[in-house]
C-alpha atoms as a PDB file:
ATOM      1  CA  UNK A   1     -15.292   5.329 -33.513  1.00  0.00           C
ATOM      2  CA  UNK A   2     -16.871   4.582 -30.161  1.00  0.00           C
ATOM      3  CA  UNK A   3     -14.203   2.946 -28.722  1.00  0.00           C
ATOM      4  CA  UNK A   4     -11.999   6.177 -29.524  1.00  0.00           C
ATOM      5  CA  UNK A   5     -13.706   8.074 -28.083  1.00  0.00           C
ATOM      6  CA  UNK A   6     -14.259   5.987 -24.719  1.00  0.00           C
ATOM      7  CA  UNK A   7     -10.406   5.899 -25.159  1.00  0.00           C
ATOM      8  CA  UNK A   8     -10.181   9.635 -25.307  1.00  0.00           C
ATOM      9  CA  UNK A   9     -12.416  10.289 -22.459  1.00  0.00           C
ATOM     10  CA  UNK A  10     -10.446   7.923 -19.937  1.00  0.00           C
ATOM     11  CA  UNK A  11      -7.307   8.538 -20.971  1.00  0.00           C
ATOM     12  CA  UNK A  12      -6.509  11.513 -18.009  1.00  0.00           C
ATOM     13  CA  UNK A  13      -7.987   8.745 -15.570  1.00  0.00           C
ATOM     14  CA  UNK A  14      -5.309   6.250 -16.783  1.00  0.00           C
ATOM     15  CA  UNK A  15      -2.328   6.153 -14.888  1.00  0.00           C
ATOM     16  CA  UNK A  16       0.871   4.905 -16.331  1.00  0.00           C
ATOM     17  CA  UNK A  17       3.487   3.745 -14.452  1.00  0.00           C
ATOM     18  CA  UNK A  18       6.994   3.808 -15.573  1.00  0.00           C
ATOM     19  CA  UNK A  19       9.340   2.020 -14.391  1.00  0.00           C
ATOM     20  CA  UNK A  20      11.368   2.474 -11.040  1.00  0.00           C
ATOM     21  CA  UNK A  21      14.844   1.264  -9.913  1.00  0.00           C
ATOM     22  CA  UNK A  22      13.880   0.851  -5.876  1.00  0.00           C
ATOM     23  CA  UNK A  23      10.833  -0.332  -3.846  1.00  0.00           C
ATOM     24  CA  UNK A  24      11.363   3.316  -2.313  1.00  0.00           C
ATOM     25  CA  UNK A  25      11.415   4.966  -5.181  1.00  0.00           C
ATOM     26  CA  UNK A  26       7.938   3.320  -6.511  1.00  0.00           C
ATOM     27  CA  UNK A  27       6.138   4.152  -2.932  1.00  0.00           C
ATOM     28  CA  UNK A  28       7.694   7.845  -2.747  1.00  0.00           C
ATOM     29  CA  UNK A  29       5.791   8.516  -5.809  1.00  0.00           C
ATOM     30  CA  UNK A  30       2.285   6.271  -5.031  1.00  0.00           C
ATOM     31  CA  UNK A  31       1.674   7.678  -1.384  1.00  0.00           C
ATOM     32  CA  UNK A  32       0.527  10.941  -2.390  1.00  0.00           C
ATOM     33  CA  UNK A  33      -2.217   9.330  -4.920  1.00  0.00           C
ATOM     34  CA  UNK A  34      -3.311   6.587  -2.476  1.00  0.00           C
ATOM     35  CA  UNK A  35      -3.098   8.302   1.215  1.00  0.00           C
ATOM     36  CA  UNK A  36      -6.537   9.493   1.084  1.00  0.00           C
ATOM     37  CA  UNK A  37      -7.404   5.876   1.114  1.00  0.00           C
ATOM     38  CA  UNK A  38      -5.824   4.553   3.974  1.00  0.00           C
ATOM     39  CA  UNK A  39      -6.508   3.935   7.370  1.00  0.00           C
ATOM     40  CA  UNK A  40      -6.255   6.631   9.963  1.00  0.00           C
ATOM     41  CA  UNK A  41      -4.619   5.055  12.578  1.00  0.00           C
ATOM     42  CA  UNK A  42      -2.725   1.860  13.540  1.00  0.00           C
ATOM     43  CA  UNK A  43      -4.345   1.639  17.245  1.00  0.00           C
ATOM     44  CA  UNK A  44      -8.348   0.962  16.343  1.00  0.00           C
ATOM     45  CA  UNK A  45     -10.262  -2.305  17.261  1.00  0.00           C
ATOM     46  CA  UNK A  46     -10.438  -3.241  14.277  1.00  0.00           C
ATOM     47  CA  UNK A  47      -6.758  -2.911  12.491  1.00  0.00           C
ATOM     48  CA  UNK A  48      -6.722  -4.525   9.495  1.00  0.00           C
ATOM     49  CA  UNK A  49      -3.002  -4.395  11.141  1.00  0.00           C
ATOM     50  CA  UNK A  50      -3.743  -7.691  13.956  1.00  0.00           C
ATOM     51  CA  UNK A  51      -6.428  -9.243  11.443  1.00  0.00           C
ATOM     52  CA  UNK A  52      -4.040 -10.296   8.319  1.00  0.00           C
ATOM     53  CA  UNK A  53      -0.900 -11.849   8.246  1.00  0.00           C
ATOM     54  CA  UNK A  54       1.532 -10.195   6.780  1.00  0.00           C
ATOM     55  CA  UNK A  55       3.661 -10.733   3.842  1.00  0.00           C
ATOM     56  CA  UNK A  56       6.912  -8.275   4.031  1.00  0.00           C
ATOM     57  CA  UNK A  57       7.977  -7.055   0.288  1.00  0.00           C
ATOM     58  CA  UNK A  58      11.814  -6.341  -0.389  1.00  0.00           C
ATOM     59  CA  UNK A  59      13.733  -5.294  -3.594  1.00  0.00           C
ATOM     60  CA  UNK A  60      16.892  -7.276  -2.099  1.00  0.00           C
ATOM     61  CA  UNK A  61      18.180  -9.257  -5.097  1.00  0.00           C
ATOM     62  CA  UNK A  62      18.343 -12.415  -4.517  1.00  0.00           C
ATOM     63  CA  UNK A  63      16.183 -12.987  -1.082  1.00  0.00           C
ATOM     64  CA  UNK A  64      13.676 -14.677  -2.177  1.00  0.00           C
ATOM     65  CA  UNK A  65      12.694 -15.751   1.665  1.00  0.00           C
ATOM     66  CA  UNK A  66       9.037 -15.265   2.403  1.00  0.00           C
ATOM     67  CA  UNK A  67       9.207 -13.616   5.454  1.00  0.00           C
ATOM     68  CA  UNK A  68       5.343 -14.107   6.955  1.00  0.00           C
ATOM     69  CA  UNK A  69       4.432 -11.691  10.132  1.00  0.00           C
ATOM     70  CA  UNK A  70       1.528 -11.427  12.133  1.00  0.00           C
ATOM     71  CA  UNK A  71       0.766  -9.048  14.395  1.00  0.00           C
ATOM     72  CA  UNK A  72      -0.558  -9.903  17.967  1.00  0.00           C
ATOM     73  CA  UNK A  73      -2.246  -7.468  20.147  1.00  0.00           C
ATOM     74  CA  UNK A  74      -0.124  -8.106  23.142  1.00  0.00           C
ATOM     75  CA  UNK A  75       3.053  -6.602  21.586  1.00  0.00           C
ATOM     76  CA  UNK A  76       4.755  -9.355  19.422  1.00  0.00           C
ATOM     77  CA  UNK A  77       5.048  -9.691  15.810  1.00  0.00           C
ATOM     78  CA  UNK A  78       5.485 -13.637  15.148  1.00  0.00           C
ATOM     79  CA  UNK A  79       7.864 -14.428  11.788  1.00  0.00           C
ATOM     80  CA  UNK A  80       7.747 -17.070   9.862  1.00  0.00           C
ATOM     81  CA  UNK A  81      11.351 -16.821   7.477  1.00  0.00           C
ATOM     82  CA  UNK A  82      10.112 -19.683   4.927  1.00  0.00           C
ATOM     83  CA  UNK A  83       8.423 -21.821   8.080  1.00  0.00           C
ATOM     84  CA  UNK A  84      11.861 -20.822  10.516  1.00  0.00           C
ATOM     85  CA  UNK A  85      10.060 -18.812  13.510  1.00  0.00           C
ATOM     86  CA  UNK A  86      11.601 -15.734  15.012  1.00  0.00           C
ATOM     87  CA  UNK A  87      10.111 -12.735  16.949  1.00  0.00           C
ATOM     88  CA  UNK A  88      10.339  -9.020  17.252  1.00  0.00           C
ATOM     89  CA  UNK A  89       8.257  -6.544  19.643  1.00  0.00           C
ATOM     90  CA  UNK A  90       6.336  -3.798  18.771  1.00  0.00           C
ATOM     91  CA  UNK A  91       4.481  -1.025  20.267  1.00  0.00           C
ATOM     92  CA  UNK A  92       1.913   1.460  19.164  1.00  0.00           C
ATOM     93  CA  UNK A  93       3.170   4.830  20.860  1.00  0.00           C
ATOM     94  CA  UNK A  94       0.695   6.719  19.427  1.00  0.00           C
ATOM     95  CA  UNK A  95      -2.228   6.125  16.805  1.00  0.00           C
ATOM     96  CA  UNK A  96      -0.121   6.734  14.013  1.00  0.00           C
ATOM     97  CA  UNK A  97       3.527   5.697  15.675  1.00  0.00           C
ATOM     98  CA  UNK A  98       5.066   1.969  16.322  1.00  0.00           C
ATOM     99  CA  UNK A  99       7.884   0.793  17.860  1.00  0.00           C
ATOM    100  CA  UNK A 100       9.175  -2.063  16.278  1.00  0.00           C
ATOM    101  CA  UNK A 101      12.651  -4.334  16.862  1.00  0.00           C
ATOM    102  CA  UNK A 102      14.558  -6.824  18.831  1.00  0.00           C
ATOM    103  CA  UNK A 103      12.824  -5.559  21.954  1.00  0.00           C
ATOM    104  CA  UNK A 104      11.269  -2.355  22.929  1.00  0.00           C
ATOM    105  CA  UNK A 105      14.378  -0.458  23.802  1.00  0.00           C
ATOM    106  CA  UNK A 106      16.849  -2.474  21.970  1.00  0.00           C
ATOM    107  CA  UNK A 107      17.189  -2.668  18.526  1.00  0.00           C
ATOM    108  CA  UNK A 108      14.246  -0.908  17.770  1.00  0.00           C
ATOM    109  CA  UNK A 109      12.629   2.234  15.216  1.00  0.00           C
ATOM    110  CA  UNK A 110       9.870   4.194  15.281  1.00  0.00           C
ATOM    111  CA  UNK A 111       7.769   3.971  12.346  1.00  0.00           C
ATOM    112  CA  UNK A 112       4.842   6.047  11.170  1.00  0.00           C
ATOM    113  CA  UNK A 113       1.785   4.969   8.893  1.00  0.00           C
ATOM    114  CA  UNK A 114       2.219   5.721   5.575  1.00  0.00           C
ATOM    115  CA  UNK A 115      -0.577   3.679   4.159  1.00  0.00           C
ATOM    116  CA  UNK A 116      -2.849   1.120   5.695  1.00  0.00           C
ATOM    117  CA  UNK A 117      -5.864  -1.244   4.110  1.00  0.00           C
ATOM    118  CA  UNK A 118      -7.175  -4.771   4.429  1.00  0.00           C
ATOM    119  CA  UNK A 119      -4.921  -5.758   1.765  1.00  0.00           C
ATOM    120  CA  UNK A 120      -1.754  -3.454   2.509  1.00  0.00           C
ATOM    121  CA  UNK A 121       0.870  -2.062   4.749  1.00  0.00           C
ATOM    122  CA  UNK A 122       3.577   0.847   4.552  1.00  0.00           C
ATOM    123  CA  UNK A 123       5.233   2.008   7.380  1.00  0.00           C
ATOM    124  CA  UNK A 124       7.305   5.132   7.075  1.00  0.00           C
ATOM    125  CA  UNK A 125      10.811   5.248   9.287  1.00  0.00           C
ATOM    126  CA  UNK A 126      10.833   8.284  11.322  1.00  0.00           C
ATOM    127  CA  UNK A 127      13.955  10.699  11.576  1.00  0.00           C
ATOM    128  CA  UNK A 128      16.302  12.203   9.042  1.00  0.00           C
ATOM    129  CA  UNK A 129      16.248  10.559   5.804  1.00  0.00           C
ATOM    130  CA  UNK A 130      19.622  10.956   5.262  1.00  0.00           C
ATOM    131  CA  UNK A 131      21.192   8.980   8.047  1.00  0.00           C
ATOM    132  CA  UNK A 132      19.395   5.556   7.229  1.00  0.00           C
ATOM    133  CA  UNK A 133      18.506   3.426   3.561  1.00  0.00           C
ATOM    134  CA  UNK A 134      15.699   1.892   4.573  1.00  0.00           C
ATOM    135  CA  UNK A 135      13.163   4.359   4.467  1.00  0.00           C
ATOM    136  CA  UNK A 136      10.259   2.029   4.611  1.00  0.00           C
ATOM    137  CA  UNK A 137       8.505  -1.278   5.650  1.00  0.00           C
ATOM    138  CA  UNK A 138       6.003  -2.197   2.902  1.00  0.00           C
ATOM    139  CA  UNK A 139       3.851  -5.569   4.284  1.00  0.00           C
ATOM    140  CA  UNK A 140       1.299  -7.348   1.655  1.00  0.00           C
ATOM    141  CA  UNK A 141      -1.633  -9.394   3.248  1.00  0.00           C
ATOM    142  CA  UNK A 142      -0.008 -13.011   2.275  1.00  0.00           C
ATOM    143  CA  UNK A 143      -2.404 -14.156  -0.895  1.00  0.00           C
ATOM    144  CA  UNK A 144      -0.954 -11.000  -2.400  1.00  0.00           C
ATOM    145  CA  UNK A 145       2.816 -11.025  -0.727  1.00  0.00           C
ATOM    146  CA  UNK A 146       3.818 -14.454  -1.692  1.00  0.00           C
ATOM    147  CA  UNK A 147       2.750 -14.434  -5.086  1.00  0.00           C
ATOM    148  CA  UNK A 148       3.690 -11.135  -6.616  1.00  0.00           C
ATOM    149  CA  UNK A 149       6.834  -8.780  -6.472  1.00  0.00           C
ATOM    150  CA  UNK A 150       7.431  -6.165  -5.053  1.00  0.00           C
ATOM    151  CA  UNK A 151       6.298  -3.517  -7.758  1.00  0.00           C
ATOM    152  CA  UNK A 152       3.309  -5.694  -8.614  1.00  0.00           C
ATOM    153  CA  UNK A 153       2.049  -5.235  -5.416  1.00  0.00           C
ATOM    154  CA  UNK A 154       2.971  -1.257  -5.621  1.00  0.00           C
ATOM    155  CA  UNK A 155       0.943  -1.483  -8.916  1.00  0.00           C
ATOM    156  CA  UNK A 156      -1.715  -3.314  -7.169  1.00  0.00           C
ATOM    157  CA  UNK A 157      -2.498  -0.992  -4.686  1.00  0.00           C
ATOM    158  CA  UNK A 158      -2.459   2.014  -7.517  1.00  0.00           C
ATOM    159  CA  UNK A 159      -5.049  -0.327  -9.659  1.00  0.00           C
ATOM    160  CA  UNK A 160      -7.479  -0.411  -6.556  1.00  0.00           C
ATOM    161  CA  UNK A 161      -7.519   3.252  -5.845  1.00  0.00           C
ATOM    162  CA  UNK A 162      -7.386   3.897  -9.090  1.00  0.00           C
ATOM    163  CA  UNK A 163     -10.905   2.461 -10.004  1.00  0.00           C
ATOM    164  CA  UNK A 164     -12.175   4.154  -6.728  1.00  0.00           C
ATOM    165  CA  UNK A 165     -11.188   7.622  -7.593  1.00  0.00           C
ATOM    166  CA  UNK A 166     -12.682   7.455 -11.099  1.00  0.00           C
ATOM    167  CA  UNK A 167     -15.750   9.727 -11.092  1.00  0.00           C
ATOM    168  CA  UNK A 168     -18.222   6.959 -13.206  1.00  0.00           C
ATOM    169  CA  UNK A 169     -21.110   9.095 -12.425  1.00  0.00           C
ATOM    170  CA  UNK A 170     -20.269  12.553 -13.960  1.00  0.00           C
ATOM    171  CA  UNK A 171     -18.610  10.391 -16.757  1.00  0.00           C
ATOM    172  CA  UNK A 172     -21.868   8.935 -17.207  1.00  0.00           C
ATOM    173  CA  UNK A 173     -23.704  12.367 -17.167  1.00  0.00           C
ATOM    174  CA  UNK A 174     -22.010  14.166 -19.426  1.00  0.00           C
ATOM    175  CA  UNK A 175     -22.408  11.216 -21.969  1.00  0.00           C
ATOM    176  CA  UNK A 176     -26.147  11.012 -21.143  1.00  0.00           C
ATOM    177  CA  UNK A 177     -26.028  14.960 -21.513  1.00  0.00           C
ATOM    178  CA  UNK A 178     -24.265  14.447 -25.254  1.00  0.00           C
ATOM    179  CA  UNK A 179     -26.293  11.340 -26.157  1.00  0.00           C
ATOM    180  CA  UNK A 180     -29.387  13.513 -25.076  1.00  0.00           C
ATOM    181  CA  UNK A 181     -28.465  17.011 -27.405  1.00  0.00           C
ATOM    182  CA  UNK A 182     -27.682  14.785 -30.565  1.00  0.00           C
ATOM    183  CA  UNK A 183     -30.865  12.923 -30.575  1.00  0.00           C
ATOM    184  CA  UNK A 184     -32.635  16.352 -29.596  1.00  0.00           C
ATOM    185  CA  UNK A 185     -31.104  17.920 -32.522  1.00  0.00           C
ATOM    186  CA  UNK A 186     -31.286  15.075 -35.047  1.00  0.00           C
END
């Protein structure tokens, strides 16, 4: 009986996640319920964007090439395609806008953050929506990246949040408040 009713009073906390065809898909319909939680801006110190390497997530079937980037303050992103090294530039324009491509001016798209924590990255592209696919970049920190999938990771970042946003305390009242009134009246 107790566990029933444990069940019944988490059960609006508990979010289900069905399941989505696209990478894009899955983030368009995370953001909103994680955005509170990220970063707000690309530009501080202390970026968790120049402290982690970066794992970048695709729902290409069939590339199955861990494609590892770090970050460097002076305006390169290093890439590691399964140990081959390549490089792109980047540039923060503003503290929510990058630049990112071949070079600067070459190549390149502006990005805006979409998301941003020690363990994740989404970048959104900017411009209309329906002249390009790719609408984002989504980056995992690389314990996470090169061991899970692409919609594990989504679900990963929904599981953290998830326990944040859960208001233990007022649960924990109101069953204090119950537990109180039945002994009271007993």
């Amino acid at each position: 009986m107790d566990d029933r009713l444990l069940d019944k009073i988490a059960e609006p906390f508990n979010l289900k996640l069905p399941e989505y065809t696209s990478m894009h898909e899955m983030i368009e319909e995370i953001l909103p319920a994680v955005r509170s939680f990220s970063e707000p801006e690309l530009a501080a110190e202390d970026s968790p964007l120049y402290e982690n390497n970066w794992v970048r997530m695709t729902d290409n079937p069939g590339d199955t090439i861990v494609q590892l980037h770090r970050f460097n303050r002076g305006g390169e992103i290093q890439i590691a395609n399964d140990g081959a090294m390549d490089s792109l530039s980047h540039q923060i324009v503003s503290p929510k806008r990058i630049i990112i491509g071949q070079s600067l001016y070459r190549d390149s798209f502006l990005y805006e953050l979409a998301f941003l924590d020690n363990d994740f990255l989404i970048l959104k592209r900017h411009g209309n929506e329906a002249n390009f696919t790719n609408k984002y970049l989504f980056y995992a920190v690389e314990h996470i990246g090169s061991r899970l999938t692409w919609d594990e990771a989504l679900e990963k970042i929904v599981a953290k949040y998830r326990d944040n946003s859960m208001p233990w305390w007022l649960i924990l009242v109101v069953l204090l408040l119950v537990g109180g009134a039945v002994i009271y009246l007993s």
